[in-house]
Protein backbone atom coordinates (compact mmCIF):
# COMPACT_ATOMS: atom_id res chain seq x y z
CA UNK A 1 67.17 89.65 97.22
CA UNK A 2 71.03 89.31 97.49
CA UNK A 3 73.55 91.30 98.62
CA UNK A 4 74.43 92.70 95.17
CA UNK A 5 70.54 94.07 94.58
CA UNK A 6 70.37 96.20 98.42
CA UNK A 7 72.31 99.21 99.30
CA UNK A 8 75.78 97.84 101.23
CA UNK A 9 77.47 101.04 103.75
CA UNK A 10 80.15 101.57 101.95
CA UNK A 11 81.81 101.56 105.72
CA UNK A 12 81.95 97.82 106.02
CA UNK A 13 81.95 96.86 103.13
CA UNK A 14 85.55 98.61 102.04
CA UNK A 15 87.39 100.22 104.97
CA UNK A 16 87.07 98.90 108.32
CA UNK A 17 87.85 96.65 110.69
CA UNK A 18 85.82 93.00 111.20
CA UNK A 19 85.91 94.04 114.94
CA UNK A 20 85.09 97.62 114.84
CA UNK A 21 81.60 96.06 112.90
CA UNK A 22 81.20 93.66 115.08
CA UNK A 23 80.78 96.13 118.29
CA UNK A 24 78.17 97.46 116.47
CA UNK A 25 76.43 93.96 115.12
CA UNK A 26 73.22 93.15 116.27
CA UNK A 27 74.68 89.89 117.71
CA UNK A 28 77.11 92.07 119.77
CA UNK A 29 73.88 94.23 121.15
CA UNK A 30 71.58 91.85 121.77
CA UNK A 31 73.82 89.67 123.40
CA UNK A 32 74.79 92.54 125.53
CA UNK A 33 70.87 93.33 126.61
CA UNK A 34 71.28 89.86 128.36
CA UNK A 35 74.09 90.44 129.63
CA UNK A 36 73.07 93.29 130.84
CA UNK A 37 69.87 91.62 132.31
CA UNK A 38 71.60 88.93 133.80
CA UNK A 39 74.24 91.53 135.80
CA UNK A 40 70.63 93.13 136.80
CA UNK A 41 69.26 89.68 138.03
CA UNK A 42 73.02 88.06 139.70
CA UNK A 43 72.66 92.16 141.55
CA UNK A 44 69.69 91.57 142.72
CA UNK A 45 70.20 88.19 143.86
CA UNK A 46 73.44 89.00 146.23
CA UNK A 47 71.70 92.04 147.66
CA UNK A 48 68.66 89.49 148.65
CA UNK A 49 65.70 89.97 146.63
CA UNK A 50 63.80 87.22 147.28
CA UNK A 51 62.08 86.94 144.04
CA UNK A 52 65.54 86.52 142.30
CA UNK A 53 66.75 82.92 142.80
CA UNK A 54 70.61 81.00 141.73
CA UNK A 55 68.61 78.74 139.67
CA UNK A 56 67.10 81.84 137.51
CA UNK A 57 70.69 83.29 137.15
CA UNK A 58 72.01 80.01 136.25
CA UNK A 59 69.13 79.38 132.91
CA UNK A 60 69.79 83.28 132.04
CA UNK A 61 73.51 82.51 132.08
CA UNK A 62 73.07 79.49 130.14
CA UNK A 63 70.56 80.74 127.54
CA UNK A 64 72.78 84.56 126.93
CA UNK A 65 74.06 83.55 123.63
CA UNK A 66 70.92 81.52 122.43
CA UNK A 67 68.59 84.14 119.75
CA UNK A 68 66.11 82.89 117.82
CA UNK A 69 65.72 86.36 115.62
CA UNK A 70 62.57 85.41 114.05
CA UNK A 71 60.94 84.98 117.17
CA UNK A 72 61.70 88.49 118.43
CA UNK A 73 61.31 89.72 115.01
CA UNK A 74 57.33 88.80 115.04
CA UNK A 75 57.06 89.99 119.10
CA UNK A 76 58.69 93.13 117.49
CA UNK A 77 56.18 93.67 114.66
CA UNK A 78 53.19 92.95 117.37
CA UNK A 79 54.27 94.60 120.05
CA UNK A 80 56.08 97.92 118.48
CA UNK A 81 59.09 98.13 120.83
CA UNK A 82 62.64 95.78 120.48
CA UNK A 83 63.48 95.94 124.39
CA UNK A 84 60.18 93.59 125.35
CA UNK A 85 60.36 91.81 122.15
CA UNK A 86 63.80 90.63 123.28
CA UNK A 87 62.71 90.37 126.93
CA UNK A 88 60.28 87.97 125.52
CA UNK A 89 62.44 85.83 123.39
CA UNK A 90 64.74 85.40 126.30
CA UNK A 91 62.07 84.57 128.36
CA UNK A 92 61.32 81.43 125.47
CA UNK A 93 64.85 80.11 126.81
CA UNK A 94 64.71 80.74 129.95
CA UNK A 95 60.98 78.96 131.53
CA UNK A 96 61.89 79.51 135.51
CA UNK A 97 63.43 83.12 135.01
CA UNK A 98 61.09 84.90 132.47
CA UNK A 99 59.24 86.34 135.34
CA UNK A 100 62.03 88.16 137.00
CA UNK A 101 64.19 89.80 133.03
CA UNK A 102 63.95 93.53 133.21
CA UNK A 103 62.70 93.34 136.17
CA UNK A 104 62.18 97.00 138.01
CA UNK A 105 64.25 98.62 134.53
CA UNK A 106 63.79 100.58 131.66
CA UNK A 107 64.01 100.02 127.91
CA UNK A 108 67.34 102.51 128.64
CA UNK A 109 68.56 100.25 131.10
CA UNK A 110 69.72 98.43 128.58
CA UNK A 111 69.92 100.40 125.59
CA UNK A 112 72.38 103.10 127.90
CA UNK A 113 74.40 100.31 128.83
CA UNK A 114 75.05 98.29 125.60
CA UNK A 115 75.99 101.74 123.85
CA UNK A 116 78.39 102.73 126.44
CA UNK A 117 79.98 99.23 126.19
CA UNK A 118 80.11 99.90 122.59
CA UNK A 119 81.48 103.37 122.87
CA UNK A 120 84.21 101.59 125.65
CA UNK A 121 85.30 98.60 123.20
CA UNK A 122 85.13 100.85 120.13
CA UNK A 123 87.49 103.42 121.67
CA UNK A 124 90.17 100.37 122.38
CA UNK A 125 90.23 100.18 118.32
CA UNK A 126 90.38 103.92 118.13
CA UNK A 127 93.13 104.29 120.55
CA UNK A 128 95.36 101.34 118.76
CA UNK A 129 94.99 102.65 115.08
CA UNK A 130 96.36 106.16 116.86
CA UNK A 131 99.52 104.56 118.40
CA UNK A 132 100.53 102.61 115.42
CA UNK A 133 100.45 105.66 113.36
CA UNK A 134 102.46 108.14 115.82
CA UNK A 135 104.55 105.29 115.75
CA UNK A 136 105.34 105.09 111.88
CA UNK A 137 105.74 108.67 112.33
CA UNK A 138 108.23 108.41 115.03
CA UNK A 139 110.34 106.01 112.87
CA UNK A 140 109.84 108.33 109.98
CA UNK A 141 110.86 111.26 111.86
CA UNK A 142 113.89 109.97 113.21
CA UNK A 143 115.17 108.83 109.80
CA UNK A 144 114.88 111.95 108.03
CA UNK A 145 115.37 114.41 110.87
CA UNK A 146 118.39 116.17 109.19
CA UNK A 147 117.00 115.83 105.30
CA UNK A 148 116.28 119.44 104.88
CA UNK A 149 114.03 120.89 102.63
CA UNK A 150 111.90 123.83 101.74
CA UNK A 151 109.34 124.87 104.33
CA UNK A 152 106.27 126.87 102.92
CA UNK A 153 103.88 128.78 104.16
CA UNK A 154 100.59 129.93 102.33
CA UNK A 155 101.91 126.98 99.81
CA UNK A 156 104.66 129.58 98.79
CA UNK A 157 108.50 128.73 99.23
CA UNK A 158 109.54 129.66 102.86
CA UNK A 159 112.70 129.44 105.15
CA UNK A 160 113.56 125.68 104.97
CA UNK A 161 112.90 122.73 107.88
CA UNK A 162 113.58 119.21 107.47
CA UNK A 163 111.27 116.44 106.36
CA UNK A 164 111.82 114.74 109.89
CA UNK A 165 110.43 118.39 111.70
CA UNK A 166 107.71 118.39 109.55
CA UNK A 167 106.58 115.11 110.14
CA UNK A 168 106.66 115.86 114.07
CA UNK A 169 103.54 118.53 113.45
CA UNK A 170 101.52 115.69 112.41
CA UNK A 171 103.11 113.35 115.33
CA UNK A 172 102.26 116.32 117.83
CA UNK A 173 98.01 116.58 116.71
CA UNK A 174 98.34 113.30 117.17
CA UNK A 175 99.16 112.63 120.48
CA UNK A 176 96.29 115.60 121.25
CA UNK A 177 93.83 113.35 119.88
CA UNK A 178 95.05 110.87 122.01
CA UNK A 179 95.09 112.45 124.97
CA UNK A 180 91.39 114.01 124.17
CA UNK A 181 90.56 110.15 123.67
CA UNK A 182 92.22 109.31 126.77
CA UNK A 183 89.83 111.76 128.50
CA UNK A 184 87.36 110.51 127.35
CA UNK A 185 88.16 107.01 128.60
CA UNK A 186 88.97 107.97 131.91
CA UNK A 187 85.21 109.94 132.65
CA UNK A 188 83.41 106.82 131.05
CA UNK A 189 81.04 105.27 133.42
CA UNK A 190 78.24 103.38 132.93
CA UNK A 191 74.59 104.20 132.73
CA UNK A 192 74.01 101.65 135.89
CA UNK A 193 70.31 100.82 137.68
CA UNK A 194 68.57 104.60 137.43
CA UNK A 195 65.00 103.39 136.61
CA UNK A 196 62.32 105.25 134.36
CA UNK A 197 63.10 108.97 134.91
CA UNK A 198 66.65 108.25 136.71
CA UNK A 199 64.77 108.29 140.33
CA UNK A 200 65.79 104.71 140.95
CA UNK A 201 61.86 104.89 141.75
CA UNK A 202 61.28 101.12 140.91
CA UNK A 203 63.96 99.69 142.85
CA UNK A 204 63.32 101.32 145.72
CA UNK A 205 59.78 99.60 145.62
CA UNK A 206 61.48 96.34 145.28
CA UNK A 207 64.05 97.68 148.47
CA UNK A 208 61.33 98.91 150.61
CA UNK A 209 62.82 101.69 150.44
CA UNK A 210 66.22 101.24 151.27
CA UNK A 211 68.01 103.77 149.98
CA UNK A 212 71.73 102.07 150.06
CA UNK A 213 70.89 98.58 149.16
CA UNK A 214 69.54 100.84 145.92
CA UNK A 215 72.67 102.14 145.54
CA UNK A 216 74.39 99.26 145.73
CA UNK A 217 72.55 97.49 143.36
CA UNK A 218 73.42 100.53 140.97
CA UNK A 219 77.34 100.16 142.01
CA UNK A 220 77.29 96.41 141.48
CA UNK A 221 75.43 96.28 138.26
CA UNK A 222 77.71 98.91 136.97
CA UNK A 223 80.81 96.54 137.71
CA UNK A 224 79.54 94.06 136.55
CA UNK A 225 79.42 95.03 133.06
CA UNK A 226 83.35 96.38 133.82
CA UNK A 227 82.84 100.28 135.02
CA UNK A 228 84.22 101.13 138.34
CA UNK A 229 81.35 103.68 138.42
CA UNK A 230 78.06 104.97 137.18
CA UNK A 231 76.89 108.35 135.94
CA UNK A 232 75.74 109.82 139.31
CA UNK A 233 72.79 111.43 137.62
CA UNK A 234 71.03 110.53 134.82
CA UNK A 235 67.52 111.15 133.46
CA UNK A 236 65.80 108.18 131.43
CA UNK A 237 69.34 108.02 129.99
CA UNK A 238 72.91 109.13 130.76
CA UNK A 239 73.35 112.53 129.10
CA UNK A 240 73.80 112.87 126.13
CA UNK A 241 76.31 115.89 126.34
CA UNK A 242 78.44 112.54 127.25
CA UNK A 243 78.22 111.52 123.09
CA UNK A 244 78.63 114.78 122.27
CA UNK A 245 82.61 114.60 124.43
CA UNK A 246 82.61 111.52 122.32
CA UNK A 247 82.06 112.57 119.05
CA UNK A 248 84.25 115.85 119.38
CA UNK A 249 87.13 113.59 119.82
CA UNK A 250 86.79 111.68 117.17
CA UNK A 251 86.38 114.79 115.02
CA UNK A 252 89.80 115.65 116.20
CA UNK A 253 91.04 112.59 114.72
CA UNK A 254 89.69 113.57 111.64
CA UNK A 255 90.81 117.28 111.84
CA UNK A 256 94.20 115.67 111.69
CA UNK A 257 94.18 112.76 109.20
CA UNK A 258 92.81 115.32 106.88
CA UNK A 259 95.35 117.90 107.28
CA UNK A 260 98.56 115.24 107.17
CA UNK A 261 96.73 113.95 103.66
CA UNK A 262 96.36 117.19 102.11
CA UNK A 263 99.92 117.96 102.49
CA UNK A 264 100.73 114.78 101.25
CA UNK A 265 98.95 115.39 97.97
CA UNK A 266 100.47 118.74 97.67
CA UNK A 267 103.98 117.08 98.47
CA UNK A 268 103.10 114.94 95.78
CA UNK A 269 102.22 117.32 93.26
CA UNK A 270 105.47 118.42 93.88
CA UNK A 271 107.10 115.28 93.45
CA UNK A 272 109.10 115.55 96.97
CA UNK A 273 106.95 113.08 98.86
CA UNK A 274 104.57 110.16 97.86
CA UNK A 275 102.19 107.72 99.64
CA UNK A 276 103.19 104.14 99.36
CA UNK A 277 102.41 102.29 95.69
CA UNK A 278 101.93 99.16 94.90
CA UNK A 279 103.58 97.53 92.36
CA UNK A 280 100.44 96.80 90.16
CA UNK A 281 98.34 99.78 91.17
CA UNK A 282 96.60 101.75 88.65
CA UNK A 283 96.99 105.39 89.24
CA UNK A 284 94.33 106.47 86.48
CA UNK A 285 92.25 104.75 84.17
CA UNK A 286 92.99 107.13 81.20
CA UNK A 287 96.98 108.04 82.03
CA UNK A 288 99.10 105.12 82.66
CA UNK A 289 102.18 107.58 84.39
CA UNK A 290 99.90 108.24 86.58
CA UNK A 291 100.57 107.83 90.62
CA UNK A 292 97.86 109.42 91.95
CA UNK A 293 97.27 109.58 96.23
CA UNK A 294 94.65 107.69 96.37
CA UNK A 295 94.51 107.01 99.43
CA UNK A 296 95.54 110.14 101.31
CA UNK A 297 92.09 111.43 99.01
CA UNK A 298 90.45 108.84 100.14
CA UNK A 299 91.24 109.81 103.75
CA UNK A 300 90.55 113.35 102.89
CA UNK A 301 86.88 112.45 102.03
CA UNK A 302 86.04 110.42 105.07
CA UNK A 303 88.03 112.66 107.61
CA UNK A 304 85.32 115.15 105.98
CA UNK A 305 82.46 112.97 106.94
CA UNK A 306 83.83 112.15 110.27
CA UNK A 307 84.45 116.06 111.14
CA UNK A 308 81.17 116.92 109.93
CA UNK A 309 79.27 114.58 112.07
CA UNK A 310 80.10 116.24 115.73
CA UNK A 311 77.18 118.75 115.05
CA UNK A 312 74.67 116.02 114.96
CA UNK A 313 75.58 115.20 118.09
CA UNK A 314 75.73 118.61 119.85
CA UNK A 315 71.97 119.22 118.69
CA UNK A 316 71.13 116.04 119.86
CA UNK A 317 72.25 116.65 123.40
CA UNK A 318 70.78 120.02 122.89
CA UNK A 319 67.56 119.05 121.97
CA UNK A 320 66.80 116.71 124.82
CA UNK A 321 63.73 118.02 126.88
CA UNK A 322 63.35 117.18 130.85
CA UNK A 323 64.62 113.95 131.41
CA UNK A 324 64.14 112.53 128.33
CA UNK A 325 62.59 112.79 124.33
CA UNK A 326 62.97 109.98 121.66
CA UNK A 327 64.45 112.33 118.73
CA UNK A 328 68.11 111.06 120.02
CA UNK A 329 66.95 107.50 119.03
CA UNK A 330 67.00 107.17 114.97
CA UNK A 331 70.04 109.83 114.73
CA UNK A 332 71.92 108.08 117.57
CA UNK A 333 71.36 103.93 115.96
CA UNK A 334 72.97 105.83 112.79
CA UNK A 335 75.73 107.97 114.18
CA UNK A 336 76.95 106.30 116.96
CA UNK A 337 78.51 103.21 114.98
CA UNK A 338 79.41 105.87 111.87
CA UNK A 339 81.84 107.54 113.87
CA UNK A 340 83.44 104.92 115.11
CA UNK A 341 83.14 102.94 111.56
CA UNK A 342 84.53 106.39 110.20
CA UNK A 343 87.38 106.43 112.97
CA UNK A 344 88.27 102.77 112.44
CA UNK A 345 88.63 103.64 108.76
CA UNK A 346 90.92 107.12 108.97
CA UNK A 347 93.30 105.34 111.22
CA UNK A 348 93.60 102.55 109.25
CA UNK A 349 94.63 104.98 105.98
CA UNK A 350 96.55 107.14 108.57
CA UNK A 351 98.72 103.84 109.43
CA UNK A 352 98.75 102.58 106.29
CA UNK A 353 99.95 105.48 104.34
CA UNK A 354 102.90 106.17 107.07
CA UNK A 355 103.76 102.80 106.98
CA UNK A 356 105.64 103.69 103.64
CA UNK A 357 105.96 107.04 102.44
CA UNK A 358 108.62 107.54 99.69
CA UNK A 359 110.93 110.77 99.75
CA UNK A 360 112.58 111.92 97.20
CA UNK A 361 115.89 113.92 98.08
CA UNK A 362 117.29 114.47 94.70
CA UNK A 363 113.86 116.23 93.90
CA UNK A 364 113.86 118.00 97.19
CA UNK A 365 117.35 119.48 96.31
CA UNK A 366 115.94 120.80 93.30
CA UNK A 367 113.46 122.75 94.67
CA UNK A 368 116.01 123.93 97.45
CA UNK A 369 118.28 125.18 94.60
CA UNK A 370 115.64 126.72 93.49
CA UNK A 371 114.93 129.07 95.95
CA UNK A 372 117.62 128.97 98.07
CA UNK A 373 119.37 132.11 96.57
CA UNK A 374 116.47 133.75 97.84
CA UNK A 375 116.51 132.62 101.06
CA UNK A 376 120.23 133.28 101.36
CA UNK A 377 120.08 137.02 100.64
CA UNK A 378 119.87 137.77 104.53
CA UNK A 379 122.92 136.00 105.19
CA UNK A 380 124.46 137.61 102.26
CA UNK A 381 124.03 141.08 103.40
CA UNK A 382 125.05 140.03 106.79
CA UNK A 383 128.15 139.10 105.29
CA UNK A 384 128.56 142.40 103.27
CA UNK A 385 128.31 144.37 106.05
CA UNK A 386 130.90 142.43 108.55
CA UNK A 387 133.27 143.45 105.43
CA UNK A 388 132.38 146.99 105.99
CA UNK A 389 129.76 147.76 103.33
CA UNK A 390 126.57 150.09 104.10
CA UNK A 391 123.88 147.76 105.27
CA UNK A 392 121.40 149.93 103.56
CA UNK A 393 123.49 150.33 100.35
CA UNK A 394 123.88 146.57 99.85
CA UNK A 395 120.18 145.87 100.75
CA UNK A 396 118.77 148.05 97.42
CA UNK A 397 121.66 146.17 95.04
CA UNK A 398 120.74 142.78 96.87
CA UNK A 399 117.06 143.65 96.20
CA UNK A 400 117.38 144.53 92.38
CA UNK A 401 119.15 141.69 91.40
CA UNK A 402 116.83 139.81 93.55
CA UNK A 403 113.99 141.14 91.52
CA UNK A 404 115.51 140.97 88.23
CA UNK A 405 116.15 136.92 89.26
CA UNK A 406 113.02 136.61 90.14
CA UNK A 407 111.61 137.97 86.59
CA UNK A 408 113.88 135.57 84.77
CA UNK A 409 112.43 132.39 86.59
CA UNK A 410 109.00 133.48 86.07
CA UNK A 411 108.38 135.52 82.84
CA UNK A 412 111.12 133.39 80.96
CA UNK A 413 110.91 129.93 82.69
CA UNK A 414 114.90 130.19 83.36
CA UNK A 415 116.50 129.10 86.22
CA UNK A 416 117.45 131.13 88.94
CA UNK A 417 120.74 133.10 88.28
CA UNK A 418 120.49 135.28 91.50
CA UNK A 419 123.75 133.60 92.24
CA UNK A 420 125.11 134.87 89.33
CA UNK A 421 124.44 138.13 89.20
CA UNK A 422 125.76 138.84 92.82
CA UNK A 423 129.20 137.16 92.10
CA UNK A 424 129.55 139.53 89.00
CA UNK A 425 128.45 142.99 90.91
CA UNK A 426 131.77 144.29 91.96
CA UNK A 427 130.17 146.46 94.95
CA UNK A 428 129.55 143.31 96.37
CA UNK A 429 132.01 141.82 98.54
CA UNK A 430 131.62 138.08 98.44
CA UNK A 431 132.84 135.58 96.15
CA UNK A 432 131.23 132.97 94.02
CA UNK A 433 132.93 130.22 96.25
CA UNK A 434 131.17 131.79 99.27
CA UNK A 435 127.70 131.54 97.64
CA UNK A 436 128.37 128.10 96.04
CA UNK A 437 128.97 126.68 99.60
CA UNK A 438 126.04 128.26 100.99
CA UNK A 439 123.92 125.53 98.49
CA UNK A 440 126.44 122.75 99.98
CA UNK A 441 124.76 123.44 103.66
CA UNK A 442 121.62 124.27 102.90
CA UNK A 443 121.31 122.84 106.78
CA UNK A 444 122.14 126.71 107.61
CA UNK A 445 119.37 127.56 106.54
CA UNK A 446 116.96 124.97 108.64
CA UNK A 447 117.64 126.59 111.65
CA UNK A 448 117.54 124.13 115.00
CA UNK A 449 115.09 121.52 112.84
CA UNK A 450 117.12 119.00 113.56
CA UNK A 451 117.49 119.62 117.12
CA UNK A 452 113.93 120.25 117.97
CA UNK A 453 113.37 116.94 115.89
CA UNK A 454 115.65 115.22 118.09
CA UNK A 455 114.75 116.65 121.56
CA UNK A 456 110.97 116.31 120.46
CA UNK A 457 111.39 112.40 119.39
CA UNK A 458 113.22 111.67 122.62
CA UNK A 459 111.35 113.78 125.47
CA UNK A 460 107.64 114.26 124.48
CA UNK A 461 106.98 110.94 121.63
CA UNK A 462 108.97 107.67 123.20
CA UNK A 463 107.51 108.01 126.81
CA UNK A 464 103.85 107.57 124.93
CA UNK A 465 105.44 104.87 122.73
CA UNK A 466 106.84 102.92 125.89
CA UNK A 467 104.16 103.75 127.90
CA UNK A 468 101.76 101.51 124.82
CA UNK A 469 104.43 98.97 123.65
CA UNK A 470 102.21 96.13 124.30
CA UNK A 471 100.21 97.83 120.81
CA UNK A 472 102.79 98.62 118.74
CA UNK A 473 102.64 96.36 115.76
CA UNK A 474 98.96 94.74 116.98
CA UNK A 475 95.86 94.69 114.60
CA UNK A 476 92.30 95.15 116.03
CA UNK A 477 91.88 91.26 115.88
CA UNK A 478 94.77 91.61 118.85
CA UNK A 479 93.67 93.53 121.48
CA UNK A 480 90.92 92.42 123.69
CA UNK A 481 87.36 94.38 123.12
């Protein structure tokens, strides 16, 4: 069979990262489990276990990146379990030191380990994809800060903003997804040397019961597979309330992708804003105009999947009984690397997409003229009334012809004459040239947009840009995970 005739996830096979899969390749466990084994073995070594000798280090060193999969495939199919098939087909390389792999550890020892190595290079990817695309929406921001245009609210026409204010809402649930990732980051520790039921029970056989050397041994191992700590507690594994902290980030991610790309297709509809387009895209296969968002849909649909997934994760953790129970094993080889596929894939859309967005003034002044009448009337019965007209008086002519505009635009499909109609009421004291001009500065209107966009940009965005310069601009085959 060939990889046209077997199902192919979807997830690496259209929208993510060669390095985001390969944290989550066999090749990148396995080799892990020895590495993990050897980190056990050098450990035990320095803190003088006499069983563990330099020459046994030096042959697991040597043999780490040596598999022969068919080997621990058959062990595998004999045996029943992957960790001692592996510990097995190690052991094949490695004649002096097959005694001493895994020794005085669980399967979890290194099953805990390798996934919170994953989790730790996975969230590197994460983090980058995040502070590339706060950083197209800084530029973005900052270019259109003054454009103004309609705000809306319950999708109806509302007081206006400007594009660039807008675009610092998504900029703003960005950087909280960042710092939730952040969090996470910084309370990452590693799994470390906790034995069968966390009791450290076997090493303290192979101590004689010394209590620190077995904490050492748990301190060293965890630094040497790059934590500065380990979990202080664990059962047969670290808890899984930890993948749950995980997973509810990530989620947050998604929460936001999908709520940027929903607006975008509305803005769309609307002809204001589009995502980029290339110039031989095909926007439908039946209607050649078309310029459909593809891609903010796509992101739409796997911010969706991504959201969705947190709950696995909570019943996981919640399900766990004593110190340990294997239901967290099938869900957890599954969900783990979909997250982070799923992640990998959002942010990749997310920078993409605000990479190049088009904006459309001349159709955003349209929709301003539009409506803008409406959304003058306050200031037109403030002026009335600094002339000396009764407020209340004003407000119920205001109001009619408001009305009667209103009508016009949507049982006849005319345009909005509210304008119009005010200039030729005589009880109203203000000119046509006065309401003409107010569709000049429709900036009036926008409030301190423009100010919050600039006072945002500058005091709360560039110190996380400057703070992560050494990303901006990087791919994932950049960074080191």
């Amino acid at each position: 069979m060939g990889a046209h005739d077997v199902y192919q996830e979807p997830l690496v096979s259209r929208y993510t990262d060669k390095e985001m899969q390969h944290i989550f390749s066999d090749d990148f466990k396995f080799f892990t489990w020895r590495k993990c084994w050897t980190a056990l073995a050098e450990a035990q070594h320095e803190l003088g276990l006499p069983q563990v000798k330099k020459e046994m280090i030096d042959e697991l060193i040597k043999a780490q990146k040596t598999i022969d999969y068919d080997v621990a495939g058959k062990k595998e199919k004999e045996i029943r379990h992957d960790v001692m098939a592996h510990v097995y087909e190690y052991g094949t390389h490695c004649p002096t030191a097959k005694g001493i792999i895994h020794l005085g550890a669980t399967s979890q020892f290194v099953g805990c380990n390798t996934d919170l190595i994953q989790i730790r290079d996975a969230l590197k990817i994460i983090k980058l994809g995040i502070i590339n695309t706060v950083y197209n929406l800084y530029k973005f921001a900052d270019e259109h800060k003054s454009l103004v245009t309609l705000g809306y609210t319950h999708f109806q026409p509302a007081q206006p903003t400007t594009v660039g204010k807008r675009a610092t809402l998504y900029i703003q649930d960005l950087l909280m997804d960042l710092e939730e990732i952040i969090k996470v980051e910084s309370s990452m520790k590693a799994r470390g040397a906790k034995g069968t039921v966390g009791t450290q029970a076997s090493y303290m056989e192979l101590f004689d019961q010394d209590y620190e050397k077995v904490k050492q041994l748990d301190l060293l191992v965890s630094k040497k597979l790059g934590f500065a700590a380990s979990f202080p507690v664990t059962g047969q594994t670290y808890t899984r309330k930890y993948d749950s902290i995980v997973a509810k980030a990530l989620a947050g991610i998604g929460e936001s992708a999908h709520k940027f790309a929903v607006d975008l297709r509305l803005l769309s509809n609307l002809k204001i804003m589009e995502e980029p387009f290339e110039k031989s895209q095909t926007g439908s296969s039946a209607m050649a105009y078309k310029r459909n968002p593809m891609r903010s849909e796509r992101m739409t649909s796997l911010s969706r999947k991504l959201i969705g997934l947190q709950t696995d994760f909570s019943f996981t953790y919640a399900n766990q009984w004593f110190e340990r129970t294997l239901d967290d094993s099938s869900i957890r080889r599954m969900d783990i690397p979909q997250m982070f596929l799923l992640g990998n894939a959002v942010l990749k859309l997310y920078e993409n997409i605000t990479s190049g967005m088009v904006v459309y003034p001349a159709q955003i002044k349209k929709h301003l003229d539009e409506e803008l009448p409406f959304m003058a009337t306050e200031v037109i019965l403030m002026e009335a009334c600094k002339k000396g007209e009764d407020r209340q008086k004003m407000h119920e002519i205001i109001k009619k012809h408001s009305v009667d505009a209103g009508n016009k635009v949507k049982m006849e499909g005319k345009s909005n004459d509210l304008f119009e109609r005010l200039a030729e009421d005589d009880e109203i004291p203000v000119s046509k040239k006065f309401l003409n001009d107010l569709l000049k500065h429709p900036e009036r209107f926008a409030g301190a947009a423009e100010l919050q966009t600039i006072e945002y940009l500058r005091d709360h965005v560039k110190p996380v840009i400057d703070k992560h310069k050494s990303l901006i601009g990087k791919s994932s085959s950049e960074i080191n995970v």
